[in-house]
N, C-alpha and C. Protein backbone atom coordinates (compact mmCIF):
# COMPACT_ATOMS: atom_id res chain seq x y z
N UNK A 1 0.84 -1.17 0.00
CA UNK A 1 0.00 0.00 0.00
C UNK A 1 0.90 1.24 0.00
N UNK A 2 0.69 2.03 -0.61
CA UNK A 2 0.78 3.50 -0.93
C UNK A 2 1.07 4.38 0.27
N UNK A 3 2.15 5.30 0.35
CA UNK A 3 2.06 6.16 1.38
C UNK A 3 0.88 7.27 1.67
N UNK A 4 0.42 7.32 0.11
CA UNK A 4 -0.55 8.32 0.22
C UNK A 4 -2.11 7.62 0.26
N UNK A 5 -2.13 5.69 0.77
CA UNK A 5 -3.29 4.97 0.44
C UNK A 5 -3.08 4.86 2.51
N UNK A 6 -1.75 4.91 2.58
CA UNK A 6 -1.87 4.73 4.64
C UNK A 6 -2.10 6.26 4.82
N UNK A 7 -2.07 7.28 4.56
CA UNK A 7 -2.17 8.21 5.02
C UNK A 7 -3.49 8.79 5.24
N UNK A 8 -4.46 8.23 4.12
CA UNK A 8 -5.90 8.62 3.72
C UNK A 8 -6.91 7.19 5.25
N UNK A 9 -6.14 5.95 5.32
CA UNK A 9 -6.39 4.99 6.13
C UNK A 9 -6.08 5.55 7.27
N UNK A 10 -4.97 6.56 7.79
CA UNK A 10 -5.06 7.13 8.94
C UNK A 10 -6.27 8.44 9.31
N UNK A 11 -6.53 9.29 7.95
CA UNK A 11 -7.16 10.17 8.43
C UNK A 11 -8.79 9.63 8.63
N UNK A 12 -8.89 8.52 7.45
CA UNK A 12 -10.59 8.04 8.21
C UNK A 12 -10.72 7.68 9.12
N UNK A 13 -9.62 7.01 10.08
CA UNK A 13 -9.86 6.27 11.79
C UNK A 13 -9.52 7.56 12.30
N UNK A 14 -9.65 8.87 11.97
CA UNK A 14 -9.15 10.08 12.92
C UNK A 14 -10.79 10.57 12.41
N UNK A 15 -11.27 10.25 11.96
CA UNK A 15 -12.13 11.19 11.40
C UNK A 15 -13.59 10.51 12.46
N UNK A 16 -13.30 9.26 12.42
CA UNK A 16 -14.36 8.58 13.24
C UNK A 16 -13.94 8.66 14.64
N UNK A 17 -13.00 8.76 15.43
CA UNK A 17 -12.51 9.05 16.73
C UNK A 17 -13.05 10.45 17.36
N UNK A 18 -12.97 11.71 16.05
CA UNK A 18 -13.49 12.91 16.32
C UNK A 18 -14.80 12.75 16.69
N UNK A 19 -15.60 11.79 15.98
CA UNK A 19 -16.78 12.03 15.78
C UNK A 19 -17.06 11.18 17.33
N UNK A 20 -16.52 10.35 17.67
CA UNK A 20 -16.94 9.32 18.67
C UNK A 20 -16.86 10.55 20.43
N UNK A 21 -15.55 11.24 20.17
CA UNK A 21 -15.18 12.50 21.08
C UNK A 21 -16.00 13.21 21.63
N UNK A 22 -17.12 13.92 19.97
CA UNK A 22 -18.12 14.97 20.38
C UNK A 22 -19.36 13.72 20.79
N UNK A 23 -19.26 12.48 20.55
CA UNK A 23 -20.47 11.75 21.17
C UNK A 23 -20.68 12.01 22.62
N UNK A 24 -19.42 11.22 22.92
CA UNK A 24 -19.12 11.45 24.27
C UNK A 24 -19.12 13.05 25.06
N UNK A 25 -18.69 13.83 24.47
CA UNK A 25 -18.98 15.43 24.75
C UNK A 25 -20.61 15.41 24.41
N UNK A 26 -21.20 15.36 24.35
CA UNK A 26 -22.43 16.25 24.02
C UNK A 26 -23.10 14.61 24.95
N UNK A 27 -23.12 13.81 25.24
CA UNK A 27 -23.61 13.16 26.42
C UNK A 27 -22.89 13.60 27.87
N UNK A 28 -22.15 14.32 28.22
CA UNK A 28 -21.77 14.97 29.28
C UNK A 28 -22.29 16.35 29.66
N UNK A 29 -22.86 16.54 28.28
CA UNK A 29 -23.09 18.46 28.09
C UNK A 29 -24.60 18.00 28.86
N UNK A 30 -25.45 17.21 28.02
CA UNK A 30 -26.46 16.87 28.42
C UNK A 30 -26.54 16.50 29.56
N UNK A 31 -25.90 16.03 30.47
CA UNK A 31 -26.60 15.41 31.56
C UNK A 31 -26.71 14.02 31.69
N UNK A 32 -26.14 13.83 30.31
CA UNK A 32 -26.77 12.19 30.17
C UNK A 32 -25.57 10.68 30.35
N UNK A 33 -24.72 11.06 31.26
CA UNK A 33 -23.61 10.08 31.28
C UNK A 33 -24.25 9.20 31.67
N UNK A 34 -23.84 7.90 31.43
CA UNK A 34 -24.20 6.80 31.55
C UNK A 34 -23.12 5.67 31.96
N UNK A 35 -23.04 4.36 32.06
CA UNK A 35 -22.15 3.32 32.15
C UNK A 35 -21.62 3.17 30.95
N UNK A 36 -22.64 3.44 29.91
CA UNK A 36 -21.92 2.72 28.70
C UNK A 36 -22.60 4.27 27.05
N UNK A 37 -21.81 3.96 26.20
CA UNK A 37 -22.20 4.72 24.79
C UNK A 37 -21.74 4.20 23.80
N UNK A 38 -22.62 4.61 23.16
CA UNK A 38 -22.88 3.54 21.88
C UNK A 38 -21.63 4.72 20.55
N UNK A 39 -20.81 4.22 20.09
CA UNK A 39 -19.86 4.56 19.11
C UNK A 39 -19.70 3.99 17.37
N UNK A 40 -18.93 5.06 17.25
CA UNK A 40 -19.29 4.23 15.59
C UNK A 40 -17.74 3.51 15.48
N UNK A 41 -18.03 2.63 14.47
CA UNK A 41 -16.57 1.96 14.56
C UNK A 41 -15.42 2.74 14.08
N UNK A 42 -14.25 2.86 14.42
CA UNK A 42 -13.28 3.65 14.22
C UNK A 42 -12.45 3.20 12.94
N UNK A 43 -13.01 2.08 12.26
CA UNK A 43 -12.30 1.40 11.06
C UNK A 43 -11.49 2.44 10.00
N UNK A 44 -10.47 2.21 9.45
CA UNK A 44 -9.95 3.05 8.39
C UNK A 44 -10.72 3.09 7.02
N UNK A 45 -11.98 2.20 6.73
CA UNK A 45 -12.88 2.43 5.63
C UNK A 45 -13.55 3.50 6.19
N UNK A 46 -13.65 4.67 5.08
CA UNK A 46 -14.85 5.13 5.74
C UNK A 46 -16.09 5.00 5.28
N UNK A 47 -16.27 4.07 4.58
CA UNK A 47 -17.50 3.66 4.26
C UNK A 47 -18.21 2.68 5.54
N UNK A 48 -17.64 2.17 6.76
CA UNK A 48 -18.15 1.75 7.48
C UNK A 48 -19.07 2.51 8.76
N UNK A 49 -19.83 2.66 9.07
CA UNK A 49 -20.63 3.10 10.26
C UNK A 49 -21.65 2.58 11.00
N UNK A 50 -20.64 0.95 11.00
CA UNK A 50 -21.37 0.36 12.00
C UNK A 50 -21.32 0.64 13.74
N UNK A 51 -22.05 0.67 14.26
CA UNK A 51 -22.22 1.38 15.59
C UNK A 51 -22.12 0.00 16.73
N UNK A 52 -20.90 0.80 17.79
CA UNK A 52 -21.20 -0.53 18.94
C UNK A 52 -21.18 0.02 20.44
N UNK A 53 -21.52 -0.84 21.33
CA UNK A 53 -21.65 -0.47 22.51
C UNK A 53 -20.33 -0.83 23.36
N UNK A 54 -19.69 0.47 23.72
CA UNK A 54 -18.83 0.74 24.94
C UNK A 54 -19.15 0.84 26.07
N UNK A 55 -18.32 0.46 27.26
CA UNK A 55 -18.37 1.39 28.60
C UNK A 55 -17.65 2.18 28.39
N UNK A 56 -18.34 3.38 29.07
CA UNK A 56 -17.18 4.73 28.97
C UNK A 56 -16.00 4.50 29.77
N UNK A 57 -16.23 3.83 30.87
CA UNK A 57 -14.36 3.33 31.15
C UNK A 57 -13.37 2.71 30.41
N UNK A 58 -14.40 1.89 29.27
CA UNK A 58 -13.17 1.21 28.62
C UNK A 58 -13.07 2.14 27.39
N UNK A 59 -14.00 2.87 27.10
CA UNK A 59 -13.62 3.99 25.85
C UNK A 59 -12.43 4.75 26.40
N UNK A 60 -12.42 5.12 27.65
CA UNK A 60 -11.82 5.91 28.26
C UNK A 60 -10.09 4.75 28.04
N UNK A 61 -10.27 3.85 28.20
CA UNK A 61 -8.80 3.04 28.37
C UNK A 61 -8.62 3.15 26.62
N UNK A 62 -9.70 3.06 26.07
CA UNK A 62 -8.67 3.09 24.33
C UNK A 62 -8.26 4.26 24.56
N UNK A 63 -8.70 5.15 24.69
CA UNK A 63 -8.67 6.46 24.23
C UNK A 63 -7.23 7.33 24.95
N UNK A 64 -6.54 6.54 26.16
CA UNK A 64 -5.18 6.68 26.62
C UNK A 64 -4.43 6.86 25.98
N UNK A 65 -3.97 6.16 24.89
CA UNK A 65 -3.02 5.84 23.94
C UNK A 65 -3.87 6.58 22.56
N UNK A 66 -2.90 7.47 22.55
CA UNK A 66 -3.44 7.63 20.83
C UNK A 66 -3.06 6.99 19.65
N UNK A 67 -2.62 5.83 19.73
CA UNK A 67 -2.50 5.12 18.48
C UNK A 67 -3.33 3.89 18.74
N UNK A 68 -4.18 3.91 19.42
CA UNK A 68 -5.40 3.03 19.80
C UNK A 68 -6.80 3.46 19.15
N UNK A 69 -7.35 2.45 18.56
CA UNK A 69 -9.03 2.80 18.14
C UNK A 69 -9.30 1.38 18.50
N UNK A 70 -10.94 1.76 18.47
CA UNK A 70 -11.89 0.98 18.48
C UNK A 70 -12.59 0.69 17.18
N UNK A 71 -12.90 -1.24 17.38
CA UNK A 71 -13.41 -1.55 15.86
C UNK A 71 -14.59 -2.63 15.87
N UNK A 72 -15.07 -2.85 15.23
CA UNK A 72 -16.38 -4.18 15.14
C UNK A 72 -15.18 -5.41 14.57
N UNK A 73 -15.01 -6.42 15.29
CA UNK A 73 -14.63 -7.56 15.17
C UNK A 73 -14.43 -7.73 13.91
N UNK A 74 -13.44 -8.13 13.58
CA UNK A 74 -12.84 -8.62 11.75
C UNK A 74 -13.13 -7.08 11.34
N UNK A 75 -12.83 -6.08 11.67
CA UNK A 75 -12.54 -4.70 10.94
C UNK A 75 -11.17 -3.81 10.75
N UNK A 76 -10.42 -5.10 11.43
CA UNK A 76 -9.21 -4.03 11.74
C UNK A 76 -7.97 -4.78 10.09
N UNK A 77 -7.32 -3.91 10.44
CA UNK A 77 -6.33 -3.98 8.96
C UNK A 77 -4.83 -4.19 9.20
N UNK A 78 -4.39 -5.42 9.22
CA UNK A 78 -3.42 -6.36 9.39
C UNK A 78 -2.03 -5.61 9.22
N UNK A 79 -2.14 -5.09 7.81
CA UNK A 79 -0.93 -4.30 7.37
C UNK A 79 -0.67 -2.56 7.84
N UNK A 80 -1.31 -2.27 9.01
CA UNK A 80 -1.35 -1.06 9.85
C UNK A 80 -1.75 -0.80 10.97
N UNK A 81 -2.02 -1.74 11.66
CA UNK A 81 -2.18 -2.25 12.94
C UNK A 81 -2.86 -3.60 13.17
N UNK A 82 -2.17 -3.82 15.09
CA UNK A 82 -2.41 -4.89 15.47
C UNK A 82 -3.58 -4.94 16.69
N UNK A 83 -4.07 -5.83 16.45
CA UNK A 83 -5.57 -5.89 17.66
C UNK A 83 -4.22 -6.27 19.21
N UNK A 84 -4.84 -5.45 19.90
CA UNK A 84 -4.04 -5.60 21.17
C UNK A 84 -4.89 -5.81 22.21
N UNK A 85 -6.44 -5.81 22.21
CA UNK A 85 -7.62 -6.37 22.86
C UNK A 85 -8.81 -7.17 21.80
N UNK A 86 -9.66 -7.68 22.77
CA UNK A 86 -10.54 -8.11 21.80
C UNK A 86 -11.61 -8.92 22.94
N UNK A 87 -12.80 -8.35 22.58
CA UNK A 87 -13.87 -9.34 23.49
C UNK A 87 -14.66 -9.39 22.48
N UNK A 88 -16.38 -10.01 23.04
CA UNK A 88 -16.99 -10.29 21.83
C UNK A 88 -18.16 -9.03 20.78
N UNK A 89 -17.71 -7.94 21.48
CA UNK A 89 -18.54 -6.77 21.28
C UNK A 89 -17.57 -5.74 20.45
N UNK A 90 -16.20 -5.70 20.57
CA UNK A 90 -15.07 -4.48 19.64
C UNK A 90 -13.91 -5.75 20.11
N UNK A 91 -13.13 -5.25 19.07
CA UNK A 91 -11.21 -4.79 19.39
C UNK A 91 -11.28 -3.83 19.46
N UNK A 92 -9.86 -3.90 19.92
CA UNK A 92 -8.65 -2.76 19.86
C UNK A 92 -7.32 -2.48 19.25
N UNK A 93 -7.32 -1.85 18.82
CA UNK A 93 -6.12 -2.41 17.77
C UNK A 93 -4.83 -1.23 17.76
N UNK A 94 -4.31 -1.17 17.68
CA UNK A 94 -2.95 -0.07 17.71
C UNK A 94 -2.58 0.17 16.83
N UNK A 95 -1.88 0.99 16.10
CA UNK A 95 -1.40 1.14 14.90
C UNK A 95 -0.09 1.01 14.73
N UNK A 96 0.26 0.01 13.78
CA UNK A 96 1.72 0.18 13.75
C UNK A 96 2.25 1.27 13.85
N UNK A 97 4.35 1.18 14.43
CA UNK A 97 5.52 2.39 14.07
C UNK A 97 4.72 2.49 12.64
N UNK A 98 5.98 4.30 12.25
CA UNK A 98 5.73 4.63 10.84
C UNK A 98 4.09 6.03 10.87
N UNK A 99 4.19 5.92 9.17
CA UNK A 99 3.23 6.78 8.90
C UNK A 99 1.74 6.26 10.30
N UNK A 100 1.18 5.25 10.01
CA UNK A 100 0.13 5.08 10.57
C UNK A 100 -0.07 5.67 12.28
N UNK A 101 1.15 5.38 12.76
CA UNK A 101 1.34 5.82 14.16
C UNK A 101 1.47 7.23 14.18
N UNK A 102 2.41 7.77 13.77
CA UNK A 102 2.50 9.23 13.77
C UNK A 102 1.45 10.13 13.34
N UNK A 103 0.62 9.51 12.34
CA UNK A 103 -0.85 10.42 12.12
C UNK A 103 -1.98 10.22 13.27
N UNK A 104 -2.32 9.04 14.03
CA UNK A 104 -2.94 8.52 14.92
C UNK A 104 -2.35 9.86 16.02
N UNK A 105 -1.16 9.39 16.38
CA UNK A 105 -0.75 10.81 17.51
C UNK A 105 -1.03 12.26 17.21
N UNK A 106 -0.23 12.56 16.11
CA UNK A 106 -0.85 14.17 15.15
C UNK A 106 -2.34 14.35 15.33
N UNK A 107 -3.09 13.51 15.08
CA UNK A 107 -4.53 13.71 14.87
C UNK A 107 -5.29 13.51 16.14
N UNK A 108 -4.69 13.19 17.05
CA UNK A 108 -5.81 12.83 18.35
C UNK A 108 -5.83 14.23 18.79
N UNK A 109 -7.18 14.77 19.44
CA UNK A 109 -7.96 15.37 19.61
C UNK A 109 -7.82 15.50 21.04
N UNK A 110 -7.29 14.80 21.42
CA UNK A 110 -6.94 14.62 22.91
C UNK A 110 -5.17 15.34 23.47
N UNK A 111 -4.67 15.48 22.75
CA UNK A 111 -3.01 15.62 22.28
C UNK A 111 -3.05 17.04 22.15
């Protein structure tokens, strides 16, 4: 793959992390925290928006590491990261050293 085919694969899992951020923000604004929130998958397609259920503690543990996302089971992409959790509801997956890692850090929202 292409430097400029990992680079476009980093900005869609940044693009869905943003979006998962203001979820979580605008359920705090509201009033409405809960145990758990429902997220979209953080996959590097962005044609995916399948939606899954987190606890906000463990959103909160991906979300430590910025070269960490969240994914729907068999979504993650072999040649740019590795699943480093996994139950039967998401992984977790890290992004390899290199381009993929360094945009994951650049781009977190949290950083």
């Amino acid at each position: 793959m292409s430097e400029e085919q990992a680079r476009r694969v980093g900005l869609n899992e940044s693009i869905f992390r943003q979006v998962n951020e203001q979820i979580g923000s605008l359920n705090r604004g509201f009033g409405t925290e809960t145990p758990t929130m429902t997220v979209i998958c953080e996959r590097a397609d962005g044609d995916c928006a399948e939606r899954l259920e987190i606890t906000v503690t463990d959103y909160e543990k991906v979300r430590s590491d910025s070269r960490h996302f969240v994914v729907v089971p068999g979504h993650d992409l072999p040649e740019f990261e590795t699943i480093v959790d996994t139950n039967d509801r998401y992984d977790v997956v890290e992004k390899r050293e290199g381009a993929p890692a360094e945009l994951a850090e650049k781009t977190d929202p949290r950083s």
